[in-house]
C-alpha atoms as a PDB file:
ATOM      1  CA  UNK A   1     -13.242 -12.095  17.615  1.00  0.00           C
ATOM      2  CA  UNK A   2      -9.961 -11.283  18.629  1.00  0.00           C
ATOM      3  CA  UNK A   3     -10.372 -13.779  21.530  1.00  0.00           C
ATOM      4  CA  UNK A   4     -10.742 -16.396  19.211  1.00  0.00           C
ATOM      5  CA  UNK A   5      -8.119 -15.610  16.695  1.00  0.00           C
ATOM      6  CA  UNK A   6      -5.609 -15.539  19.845  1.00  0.00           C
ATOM      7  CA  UNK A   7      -6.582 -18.965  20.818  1.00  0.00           C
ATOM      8  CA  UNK A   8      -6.116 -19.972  17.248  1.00  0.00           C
ATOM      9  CA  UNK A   9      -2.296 -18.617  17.179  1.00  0.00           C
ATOM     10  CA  UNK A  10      -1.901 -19.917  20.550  1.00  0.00           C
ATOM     11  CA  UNK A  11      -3.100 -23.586  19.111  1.00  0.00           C
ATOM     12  CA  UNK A  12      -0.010 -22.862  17.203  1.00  0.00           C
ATOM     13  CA  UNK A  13       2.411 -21.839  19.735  1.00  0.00           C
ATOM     14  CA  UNK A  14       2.598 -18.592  18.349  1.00  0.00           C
ATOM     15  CA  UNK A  15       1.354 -15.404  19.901  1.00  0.00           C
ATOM     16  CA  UNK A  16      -1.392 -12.840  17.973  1.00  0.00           C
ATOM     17  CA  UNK A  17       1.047 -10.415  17.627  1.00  0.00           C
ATOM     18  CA  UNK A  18       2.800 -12.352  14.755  1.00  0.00           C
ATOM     19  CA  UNK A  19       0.000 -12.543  12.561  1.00  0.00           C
ATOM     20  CA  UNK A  20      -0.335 -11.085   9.705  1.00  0.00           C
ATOM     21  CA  UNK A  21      -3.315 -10.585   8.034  1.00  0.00           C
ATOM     22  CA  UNK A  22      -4.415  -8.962   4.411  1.00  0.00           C
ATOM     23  CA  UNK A  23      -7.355  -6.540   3.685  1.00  0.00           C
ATOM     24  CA  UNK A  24      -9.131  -9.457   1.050  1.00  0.00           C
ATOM     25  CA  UNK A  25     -10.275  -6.689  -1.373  1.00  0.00           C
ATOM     26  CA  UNK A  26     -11.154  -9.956  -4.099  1.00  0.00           C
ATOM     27  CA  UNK A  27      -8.655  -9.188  -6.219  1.00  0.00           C
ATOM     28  CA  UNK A  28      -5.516 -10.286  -7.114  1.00  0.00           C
ATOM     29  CA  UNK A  29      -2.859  -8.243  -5.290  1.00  0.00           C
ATOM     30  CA  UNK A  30       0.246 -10.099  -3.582  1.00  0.00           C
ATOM     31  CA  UNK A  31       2.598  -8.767  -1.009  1.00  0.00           C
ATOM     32  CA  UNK A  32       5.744  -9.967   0.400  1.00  0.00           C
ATOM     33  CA  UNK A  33       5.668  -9.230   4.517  1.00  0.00           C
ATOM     34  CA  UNK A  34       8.072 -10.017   7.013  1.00  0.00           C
ATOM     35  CA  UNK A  35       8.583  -9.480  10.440  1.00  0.00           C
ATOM     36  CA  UNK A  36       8.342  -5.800  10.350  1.00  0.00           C
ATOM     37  CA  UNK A  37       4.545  -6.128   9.007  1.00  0.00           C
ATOM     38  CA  UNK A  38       3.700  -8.499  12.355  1.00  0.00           C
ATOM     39  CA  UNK A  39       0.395  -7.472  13.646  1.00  0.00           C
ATOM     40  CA  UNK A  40      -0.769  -5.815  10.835  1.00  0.00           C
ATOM     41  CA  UNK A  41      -3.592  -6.072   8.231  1.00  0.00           C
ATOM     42  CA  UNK A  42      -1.960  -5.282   4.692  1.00  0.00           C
ATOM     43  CA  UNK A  43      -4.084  -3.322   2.391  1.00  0.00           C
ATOM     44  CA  UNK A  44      -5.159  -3.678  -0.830  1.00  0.00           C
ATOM     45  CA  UNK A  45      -4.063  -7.355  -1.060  1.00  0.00           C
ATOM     46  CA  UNK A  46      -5.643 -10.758  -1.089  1.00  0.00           C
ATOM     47  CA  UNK A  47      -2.526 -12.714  -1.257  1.00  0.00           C
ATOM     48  CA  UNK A  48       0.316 -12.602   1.559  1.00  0.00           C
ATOM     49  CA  UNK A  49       3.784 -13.945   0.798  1.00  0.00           C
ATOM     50  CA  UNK A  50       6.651 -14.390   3.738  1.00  0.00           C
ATOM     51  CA  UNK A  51      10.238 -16.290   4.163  1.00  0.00           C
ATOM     52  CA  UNK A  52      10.382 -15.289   7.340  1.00  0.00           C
ATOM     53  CA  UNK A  53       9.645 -17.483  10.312  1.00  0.00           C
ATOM     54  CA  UNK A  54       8.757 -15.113  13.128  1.00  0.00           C
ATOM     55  CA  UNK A  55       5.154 -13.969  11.194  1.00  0.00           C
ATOM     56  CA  UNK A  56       2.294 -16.105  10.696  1.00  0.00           C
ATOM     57  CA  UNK A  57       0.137 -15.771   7.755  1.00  0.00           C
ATOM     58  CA  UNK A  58      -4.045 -15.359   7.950  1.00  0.00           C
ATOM     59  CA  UNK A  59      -6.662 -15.672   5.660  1.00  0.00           C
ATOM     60  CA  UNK A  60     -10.148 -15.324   7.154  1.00  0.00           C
ATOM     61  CA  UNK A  61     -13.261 -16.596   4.681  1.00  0.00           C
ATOM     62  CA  UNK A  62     -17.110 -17.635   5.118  1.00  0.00           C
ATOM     63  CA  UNK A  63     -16.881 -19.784   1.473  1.00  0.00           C
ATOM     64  CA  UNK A  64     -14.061 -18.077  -0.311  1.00  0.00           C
ATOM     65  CA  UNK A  65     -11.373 -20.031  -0.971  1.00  0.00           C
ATOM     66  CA  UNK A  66      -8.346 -20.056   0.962  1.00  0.00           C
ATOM     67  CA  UNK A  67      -5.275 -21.524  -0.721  1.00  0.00           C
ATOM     68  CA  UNK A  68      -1.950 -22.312   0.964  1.00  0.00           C
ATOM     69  CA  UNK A  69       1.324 -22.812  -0.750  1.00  0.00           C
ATOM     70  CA  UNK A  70       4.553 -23.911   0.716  1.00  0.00           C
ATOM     71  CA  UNK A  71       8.099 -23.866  -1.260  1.00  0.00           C
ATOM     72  CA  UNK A  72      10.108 -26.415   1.262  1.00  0.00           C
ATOM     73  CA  UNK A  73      12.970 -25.303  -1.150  1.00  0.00           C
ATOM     74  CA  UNK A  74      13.245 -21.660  -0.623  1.00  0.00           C
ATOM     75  CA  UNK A  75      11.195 -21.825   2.713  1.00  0.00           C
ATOM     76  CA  UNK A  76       8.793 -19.644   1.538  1.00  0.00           C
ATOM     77  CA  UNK A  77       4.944 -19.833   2.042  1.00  0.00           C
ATOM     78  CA  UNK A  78       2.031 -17.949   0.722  1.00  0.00           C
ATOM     79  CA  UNK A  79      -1.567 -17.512   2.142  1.00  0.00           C
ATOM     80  CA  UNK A  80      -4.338 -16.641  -1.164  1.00  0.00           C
ATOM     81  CA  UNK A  81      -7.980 -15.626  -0.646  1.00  0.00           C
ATOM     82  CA  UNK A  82      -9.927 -16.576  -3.728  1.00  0.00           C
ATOM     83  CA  UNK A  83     -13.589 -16.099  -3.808  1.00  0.00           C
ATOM     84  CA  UNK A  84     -14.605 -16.026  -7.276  1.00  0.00           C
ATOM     85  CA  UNK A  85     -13.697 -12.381  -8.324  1.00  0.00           C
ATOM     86  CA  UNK A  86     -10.110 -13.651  -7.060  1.00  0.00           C
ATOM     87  CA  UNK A  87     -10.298 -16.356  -8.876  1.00  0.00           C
ATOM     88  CA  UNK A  88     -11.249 -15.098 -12.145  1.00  0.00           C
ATOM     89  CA  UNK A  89      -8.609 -12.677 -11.717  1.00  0.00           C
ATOM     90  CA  UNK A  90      -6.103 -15.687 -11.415  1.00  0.00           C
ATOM     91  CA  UNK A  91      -5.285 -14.771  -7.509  1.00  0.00           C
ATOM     92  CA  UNK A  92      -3.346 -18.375  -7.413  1.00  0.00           C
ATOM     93  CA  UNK A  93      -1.664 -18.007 -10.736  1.00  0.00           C
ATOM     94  CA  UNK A  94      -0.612 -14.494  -9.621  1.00  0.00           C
ATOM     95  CA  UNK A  95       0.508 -15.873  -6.037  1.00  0.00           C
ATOM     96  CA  UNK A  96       2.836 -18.554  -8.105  1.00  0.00           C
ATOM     97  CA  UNK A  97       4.472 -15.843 -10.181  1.00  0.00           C
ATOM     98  CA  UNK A  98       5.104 -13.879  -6.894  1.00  0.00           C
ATOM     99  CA  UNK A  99       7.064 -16.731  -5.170  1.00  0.00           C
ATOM    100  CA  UNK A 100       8.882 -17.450  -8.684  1.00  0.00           C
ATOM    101  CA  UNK A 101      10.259 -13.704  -8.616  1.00  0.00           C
ATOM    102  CA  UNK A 102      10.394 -12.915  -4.599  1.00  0.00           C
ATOM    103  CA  UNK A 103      11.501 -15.953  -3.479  1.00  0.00           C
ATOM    104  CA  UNK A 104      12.875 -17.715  -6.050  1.00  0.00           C
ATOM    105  CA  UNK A 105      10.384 -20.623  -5.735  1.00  0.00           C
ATOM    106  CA  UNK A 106       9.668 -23.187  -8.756  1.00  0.00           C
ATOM    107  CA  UNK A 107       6.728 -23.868  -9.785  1.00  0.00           C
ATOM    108  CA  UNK A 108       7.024 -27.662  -9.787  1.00  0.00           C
ATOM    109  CA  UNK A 109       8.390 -27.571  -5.807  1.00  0.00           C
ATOM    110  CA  UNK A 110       5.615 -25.953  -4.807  1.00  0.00           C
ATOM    111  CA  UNK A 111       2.881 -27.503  -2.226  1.00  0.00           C
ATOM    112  CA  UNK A 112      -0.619 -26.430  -2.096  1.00  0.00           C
ATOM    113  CA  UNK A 113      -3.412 -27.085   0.203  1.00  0.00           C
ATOM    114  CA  UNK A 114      -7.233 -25.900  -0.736  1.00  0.00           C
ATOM    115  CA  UNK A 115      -8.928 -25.596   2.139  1.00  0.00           C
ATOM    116  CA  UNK A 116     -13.035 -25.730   2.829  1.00  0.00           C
ATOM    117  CA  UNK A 117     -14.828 -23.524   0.624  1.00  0.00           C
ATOM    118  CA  UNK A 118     -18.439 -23.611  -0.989  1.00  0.00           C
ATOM    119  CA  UNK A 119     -18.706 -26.420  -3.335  1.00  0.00           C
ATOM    120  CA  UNK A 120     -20.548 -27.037  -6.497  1.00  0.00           C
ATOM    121  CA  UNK A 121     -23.417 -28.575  -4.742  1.00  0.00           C
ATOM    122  CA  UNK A 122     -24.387 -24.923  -3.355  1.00  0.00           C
ATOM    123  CA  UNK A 123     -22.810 -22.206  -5.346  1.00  0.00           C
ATOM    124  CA  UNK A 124     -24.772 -21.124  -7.767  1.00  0.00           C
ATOM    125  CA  UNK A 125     -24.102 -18.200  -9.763  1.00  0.00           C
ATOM    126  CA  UNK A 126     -25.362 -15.891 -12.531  1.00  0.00           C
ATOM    127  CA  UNK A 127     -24.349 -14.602 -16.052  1.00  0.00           C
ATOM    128  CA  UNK A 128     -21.980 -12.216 -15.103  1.00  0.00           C
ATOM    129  CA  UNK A 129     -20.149 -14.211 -13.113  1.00  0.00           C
ATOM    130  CA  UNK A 130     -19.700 -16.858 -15.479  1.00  0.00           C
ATOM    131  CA  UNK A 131     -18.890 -14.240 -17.882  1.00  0.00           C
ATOM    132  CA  UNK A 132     -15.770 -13.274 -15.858  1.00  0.00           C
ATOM    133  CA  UNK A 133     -14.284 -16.462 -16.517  1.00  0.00           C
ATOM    134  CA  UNK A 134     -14.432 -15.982 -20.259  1.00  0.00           C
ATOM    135  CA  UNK A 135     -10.419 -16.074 -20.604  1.00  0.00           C
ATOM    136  CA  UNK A 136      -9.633 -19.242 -19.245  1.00  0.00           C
ATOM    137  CA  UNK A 137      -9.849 -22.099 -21.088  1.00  0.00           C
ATOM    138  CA  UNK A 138     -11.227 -24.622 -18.689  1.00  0.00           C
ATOM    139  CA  UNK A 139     -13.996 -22.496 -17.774  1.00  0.00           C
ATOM    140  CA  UNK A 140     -16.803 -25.266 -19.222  1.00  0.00           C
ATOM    141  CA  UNK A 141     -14.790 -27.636 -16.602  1.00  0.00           C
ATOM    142  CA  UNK A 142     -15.539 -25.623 -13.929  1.00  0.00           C
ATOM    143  CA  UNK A 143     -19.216 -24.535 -14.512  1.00  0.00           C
ATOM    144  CA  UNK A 144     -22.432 -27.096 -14.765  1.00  0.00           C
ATOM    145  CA  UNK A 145     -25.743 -25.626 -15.443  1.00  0.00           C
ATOM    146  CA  UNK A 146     -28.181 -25.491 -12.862  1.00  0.00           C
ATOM    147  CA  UNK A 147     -32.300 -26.353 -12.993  1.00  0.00           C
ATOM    148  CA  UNK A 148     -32.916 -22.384 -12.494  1.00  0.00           C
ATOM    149  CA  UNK A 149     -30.792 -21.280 -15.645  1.00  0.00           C
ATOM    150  CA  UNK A 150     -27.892 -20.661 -14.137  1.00  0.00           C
ATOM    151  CA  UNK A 151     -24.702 -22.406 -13.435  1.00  0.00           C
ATOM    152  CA  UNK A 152     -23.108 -23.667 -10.316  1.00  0.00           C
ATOM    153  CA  UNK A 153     -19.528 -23.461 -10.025  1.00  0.00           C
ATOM    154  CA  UNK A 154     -16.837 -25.510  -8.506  1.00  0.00           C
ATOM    155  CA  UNK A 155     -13.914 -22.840  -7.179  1.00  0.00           C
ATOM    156  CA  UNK A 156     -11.762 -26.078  -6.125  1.00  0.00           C
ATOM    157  CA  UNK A 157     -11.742 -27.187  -9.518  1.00  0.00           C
ATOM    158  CA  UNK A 158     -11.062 -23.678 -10.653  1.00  0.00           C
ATOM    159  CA  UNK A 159      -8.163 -22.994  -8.453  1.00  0.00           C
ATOM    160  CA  UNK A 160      -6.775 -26.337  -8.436  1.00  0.00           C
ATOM    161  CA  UNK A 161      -6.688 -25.820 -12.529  1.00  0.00           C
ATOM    162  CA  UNK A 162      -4.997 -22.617 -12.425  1.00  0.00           C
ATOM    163  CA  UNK A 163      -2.426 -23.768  -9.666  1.00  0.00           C
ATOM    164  CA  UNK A 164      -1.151 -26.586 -12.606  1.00  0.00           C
ATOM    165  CA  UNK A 165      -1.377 -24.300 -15.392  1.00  0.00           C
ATOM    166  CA  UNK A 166       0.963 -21.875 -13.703  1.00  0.00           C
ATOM    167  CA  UNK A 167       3.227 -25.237 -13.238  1.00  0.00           C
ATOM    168  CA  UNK A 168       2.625 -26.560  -9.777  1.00  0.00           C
ATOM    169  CA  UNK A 169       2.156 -30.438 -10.418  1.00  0.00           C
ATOM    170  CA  UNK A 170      -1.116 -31.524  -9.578  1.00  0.00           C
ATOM    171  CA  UNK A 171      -0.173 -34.384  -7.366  1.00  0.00           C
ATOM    172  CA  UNK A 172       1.312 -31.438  -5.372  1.00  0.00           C
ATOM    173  CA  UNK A 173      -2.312 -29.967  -5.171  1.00  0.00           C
ATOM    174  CA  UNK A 174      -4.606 -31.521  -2.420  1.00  0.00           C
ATOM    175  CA  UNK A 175      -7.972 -30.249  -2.366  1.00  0.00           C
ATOM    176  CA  UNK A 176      -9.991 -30.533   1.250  1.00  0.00           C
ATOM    177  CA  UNK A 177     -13.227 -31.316  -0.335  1.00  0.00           C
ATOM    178  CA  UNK A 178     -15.364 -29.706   2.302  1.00  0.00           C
ATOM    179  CA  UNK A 179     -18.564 -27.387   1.368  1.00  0.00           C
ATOM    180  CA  UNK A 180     -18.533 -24.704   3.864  1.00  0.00           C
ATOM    181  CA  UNK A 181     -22.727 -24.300   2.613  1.00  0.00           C
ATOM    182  CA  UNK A 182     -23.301 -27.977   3.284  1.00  0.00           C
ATOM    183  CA  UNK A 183     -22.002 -28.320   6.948  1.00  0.00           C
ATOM    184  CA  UNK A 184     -23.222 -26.242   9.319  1.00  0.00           C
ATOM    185  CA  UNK A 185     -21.828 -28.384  12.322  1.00  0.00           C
ATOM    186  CA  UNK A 186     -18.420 -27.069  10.694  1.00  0.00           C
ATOM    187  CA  UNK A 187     -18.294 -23.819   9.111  1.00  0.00           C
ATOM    188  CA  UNK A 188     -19.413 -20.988   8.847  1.00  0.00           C
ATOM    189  CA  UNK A 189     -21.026 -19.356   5.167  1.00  0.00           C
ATOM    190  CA  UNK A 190     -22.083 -16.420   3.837  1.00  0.00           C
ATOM    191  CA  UNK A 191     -24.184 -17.839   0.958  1.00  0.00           C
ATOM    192  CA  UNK A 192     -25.998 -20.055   3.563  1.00  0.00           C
ATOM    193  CA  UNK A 193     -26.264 -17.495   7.014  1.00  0.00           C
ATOM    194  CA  UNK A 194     -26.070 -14.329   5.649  1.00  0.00           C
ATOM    195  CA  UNK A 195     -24.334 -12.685   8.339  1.00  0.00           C
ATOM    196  CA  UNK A 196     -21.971 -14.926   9.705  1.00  0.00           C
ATOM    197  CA  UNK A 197     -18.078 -15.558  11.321  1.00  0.00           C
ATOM    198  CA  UNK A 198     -15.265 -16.457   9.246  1.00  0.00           C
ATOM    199  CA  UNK A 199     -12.859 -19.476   9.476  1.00  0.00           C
ATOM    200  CA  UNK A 200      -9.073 -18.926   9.780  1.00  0.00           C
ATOM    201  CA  UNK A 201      -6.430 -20.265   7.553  1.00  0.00           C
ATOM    202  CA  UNK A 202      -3.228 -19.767   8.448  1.00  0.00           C
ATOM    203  CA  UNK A 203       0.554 -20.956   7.335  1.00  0.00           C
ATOM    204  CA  UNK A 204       4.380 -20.153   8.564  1.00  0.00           C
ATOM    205  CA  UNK A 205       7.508 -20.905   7.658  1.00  0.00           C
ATOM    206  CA  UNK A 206       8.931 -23.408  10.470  1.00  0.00           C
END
């Protein structure tokens, strides 16, 4: 594992050592790092915020979501896991309020990348799951029922929604697209393998 992550930073022209890399507890949590945090794994968090261009941000998921953000303003960036406990806690939302008060980052120059995740062809989920959602609006947007009685739910649409009504413009959103259940020959997926790896996300400031 740690052979693989190095080759990853080294894809990068970066060295492991600058990584840093949150606990992903699904919650909501953010934390500013900087170079002093290089190496480490922050806990308690599932969002990682840094201005500072000698660390490297990591999120590591198997069909949570991983959301990048990028102020090119401020020259700030922020790395968000969001499976859907983080995402009915508003992990995105939270990570845009974060950059407004650490960095100084509005909303509307913000950049955000959704990366592969499970879909809403495969993720289906159960009453109390879409009972967590309860409190946000859009939540019949974001969940379709299923054959079975339950509901499957699309965590793009879900973080993309909350990313424009904290005020990122949703031209400013792009959303990969890519079921991490669906394609095997790509990613890996804990809904689909059980045990499994984890795919690496990972953003710094230039």
């Amino acid at each position: 594992m740690r052979a693989n992550r190095a080759r990853v930073l080294a894809a990068l022209g970066r060295p492991l050592a600058d990584q840093v890399e949150a606990s992903q507890v699904h919650g909501n949590q953010t934390a500013v790092v900087d170079a002093a945090h290089r190496g480490h794994n922050i806990p308690g968090v599932d969002v990682l915020i840094t201005r500072d261009p000698r660390v490297v941000l990591a999120m590591h998921c198997a069909d949570c979501v991983p959301v990048l953000l990028a102020d090119p303003v401020h020259s700030a960036v922020a790395a968000v896991h969001a499976g859907w406990r983080g995402t009915a806690a508003g992990a995105a939302a939270a990570t845009v309020a974060a950059m407004t008060r650490s960095c100084g980052s509005r909303p509307a120059d913000l950049v955000v990348a959704i990366g592969p995740a499970i879909g809403p062809c495969c993720y289906e989920v159960d009453a109390p799951v879409f009972e967590r959602f309860a409190a946000w609006p859009w939540r019949a947007q974001v969940f379709t029922s299923s054959p079975s009685g339950r509901w499957m739910l699309d965590l793009w649409a879900a973080n993309h929604r909350q990313l424009v009504e904290a005020g990122v413009r949703p031209d400013a959103v792009t959303v990969a697209g890519l079921c991490s259940a669906h394609l095997p020959a790509l990613f890996f997926s804990h809904r689909r393998d059980g045990t499994t790896g984890r795919m690496a996300a990972h953003i710094a400031v230039r």
